[in-house]
Structure formats: C-alpha cells, structure tokens
C-alpha atoms as a PDB file:
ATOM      1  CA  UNK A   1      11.604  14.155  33.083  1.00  0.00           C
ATOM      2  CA  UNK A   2      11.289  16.182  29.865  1.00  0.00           C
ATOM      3  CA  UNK A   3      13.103  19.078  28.671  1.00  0.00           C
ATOM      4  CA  UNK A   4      10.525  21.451  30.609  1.00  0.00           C
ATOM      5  CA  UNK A   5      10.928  19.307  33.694  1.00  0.00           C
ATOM      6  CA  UNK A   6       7.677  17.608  33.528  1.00  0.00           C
ATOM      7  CA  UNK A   7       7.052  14.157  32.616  1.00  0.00           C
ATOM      8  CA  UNK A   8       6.618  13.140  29.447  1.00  0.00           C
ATOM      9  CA  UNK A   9       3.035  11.872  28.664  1.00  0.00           C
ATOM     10  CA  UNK A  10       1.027  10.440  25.175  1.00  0.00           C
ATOM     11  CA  UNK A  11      -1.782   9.294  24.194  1.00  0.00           C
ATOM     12  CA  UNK A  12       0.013   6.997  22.025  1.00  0.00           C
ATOM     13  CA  UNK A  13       1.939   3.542  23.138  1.00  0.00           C
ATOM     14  CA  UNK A  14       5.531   4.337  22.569  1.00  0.00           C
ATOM     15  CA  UNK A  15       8.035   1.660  21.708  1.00  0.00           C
ATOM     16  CA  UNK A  16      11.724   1.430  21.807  1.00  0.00           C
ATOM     17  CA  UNK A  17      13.620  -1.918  20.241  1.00  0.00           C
ATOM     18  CA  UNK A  18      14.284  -3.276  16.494  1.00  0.00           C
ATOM     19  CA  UNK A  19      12.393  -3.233  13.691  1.00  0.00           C
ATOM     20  CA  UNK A  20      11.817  -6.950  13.753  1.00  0.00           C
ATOM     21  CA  UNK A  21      10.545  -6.590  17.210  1.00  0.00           C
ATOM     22  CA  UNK A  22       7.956  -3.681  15.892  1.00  0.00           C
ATOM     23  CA  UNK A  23       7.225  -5.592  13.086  1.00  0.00           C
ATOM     24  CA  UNK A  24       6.612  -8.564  15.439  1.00  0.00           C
ATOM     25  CA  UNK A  25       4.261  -5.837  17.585  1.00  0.00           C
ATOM     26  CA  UNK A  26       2.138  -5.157  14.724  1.00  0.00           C
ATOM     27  CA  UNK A  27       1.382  -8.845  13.464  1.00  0.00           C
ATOM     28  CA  UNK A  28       0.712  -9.655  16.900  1.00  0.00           C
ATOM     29  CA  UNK A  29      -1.801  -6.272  16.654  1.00  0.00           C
ATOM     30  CA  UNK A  30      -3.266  -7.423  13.679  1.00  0.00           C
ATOM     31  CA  UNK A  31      -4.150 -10.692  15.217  1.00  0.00           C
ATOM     32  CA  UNK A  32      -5.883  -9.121  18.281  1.00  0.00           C
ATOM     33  CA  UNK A  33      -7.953  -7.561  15.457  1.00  0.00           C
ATOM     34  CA  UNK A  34      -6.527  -4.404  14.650  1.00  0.00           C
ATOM     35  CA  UNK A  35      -6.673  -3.482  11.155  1.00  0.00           C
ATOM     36  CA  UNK A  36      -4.138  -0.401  10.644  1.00  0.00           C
ATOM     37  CA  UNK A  37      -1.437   1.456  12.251  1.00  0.00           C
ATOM     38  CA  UNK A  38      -0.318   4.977  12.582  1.00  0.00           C
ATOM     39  CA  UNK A  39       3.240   5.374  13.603  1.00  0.00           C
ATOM     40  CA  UNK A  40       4.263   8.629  15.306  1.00  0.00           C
ATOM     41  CA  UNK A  41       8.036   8.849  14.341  1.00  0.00           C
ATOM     42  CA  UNK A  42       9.555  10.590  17.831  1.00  0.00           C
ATOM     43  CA  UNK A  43      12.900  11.887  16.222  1.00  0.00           C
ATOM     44  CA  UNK A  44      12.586  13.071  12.711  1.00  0.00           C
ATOM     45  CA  UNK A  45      14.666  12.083  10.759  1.00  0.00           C
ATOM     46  CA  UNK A  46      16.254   9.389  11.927  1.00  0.00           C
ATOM     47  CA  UNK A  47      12.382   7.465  12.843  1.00  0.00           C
ATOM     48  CA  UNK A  48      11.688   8.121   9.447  1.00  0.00           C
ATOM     49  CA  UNK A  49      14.553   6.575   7.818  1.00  0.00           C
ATOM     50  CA  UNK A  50      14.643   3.516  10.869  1.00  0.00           C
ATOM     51  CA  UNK A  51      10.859   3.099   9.472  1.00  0.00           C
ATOM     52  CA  UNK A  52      12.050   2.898   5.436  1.00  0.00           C
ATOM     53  CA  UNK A  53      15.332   1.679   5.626  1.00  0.00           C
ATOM     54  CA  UNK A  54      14.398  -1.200   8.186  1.00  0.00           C
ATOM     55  CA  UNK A  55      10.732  -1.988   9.503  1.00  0.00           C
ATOM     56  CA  UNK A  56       9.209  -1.624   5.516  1.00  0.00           C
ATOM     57  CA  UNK A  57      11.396  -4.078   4.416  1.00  0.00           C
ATOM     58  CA  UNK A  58      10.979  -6.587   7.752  1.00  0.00           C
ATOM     59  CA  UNK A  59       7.094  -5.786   7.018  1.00  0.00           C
ATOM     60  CA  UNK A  60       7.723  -6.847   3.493  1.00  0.00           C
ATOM     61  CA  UNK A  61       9.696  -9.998   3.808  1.00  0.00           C
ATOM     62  CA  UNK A  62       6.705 -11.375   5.784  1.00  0.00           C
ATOM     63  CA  UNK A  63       4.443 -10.261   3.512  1.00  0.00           C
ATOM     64  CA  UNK A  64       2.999  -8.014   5.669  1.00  0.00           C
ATOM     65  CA  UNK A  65       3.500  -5.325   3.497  1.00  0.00           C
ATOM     66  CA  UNK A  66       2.705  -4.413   0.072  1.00  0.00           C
ATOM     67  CA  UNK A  67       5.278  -3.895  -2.303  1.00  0.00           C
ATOM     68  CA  UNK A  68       3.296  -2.338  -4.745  1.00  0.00           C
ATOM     69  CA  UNK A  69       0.029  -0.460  -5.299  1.00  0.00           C
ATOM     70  CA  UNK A  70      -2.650  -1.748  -6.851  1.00  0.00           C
ATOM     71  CA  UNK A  71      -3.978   0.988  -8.461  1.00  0.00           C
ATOM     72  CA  UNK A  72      -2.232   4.501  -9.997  1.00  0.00           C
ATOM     73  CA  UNK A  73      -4.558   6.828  -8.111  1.00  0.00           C
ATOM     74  CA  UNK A  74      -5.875   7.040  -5.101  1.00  0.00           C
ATOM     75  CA  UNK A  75      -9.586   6.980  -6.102  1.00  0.00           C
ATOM     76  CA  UNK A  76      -8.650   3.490  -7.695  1.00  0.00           C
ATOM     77  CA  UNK A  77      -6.854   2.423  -4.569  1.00  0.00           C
ATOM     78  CA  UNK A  78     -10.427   3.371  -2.768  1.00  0.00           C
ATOM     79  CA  UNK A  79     -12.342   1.656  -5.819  1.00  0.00           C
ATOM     80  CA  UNK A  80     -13.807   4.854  -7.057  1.00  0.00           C
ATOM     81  CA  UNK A  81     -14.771   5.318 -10.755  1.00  0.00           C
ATOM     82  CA  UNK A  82     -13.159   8.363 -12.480  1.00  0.00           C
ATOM     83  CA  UNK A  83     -16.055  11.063 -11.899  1.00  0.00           C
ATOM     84  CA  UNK A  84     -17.601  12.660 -15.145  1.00  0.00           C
ATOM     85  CA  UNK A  85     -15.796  15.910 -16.451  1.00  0.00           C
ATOM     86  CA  UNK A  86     -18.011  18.783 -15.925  1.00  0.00           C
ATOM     87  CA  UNK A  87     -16.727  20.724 -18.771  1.00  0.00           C
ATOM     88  CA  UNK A  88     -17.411  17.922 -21.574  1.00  0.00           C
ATOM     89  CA  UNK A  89     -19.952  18.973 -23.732  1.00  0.00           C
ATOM     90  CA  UNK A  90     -23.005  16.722 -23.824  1.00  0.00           C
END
C-alpha cells in the first residue's frame, strides 16, 4: 500500500537490485531490440547519484556507454549544420 493507502501503480517497469544487474537489464533490452532508455529515478537524490556514481560507470566499463560526446553542441550531436545568421549582412 502507498502512503494514501492505495496501491501503488506505473506505467513504467520498476526495478529494485544493483547496478550491474540494471546494467545487465538494459543490454539484455537492447538485444530484444530496444534502442534507448528512460530511467525514472524513484527517490531523488539518492537514484540519481546510484545512477552516476554506479550504473554510468558499469554502463561504461562494457562499453555500453559513451564516455564522451562526439560533438560540442547538440545540433552537431543531431548532425545539424550551424543555421545561417539572420542578422549578417548579405
């Protein structure tokens, strides 16, 4: 029961366990197909910190994760040019 004495319900899987077995979770994910994840921290900040502090750097070590970006911006990371400046003159 929750707080309000009803029963908790999501629309969203929610896991309990290590980050290895979260990270394993995800490969096994990505093998069914699935090509990104959105993780719903449940107690901030301690989720938040579990997720930097310990399931990044699992993610990493497999090379699951990057540890860089390839571009500075985000309209490089999406391969988008830099758009002309409207306020150049001609």
């Amino acid at each position: 029961m929750g707080l309000a004495g009803v029963r908790y319900e999501s629309d969203a899987a929610v896991f309990t366990g290590t980050a290895a077995e979260l990270a394993d979770l995800l490969e096994e994910w990505q093998r069914a197909g699935l090509a990104g994840f959105r993780l719903r921290p449940g107690a901030i900040p301690a989720d938040l910190e579990a997720i930097t502090t310990h399931l990044v750097p699992e993610l990493q070590g497999r090379g699951a994760f990057r540890r860089g970006y390839e571009a500075r911006t985000l309209r490089g990371l999406l391969g988008l040019g830099t758009p002309a400046n409207r306020y150049a003159s001609v």
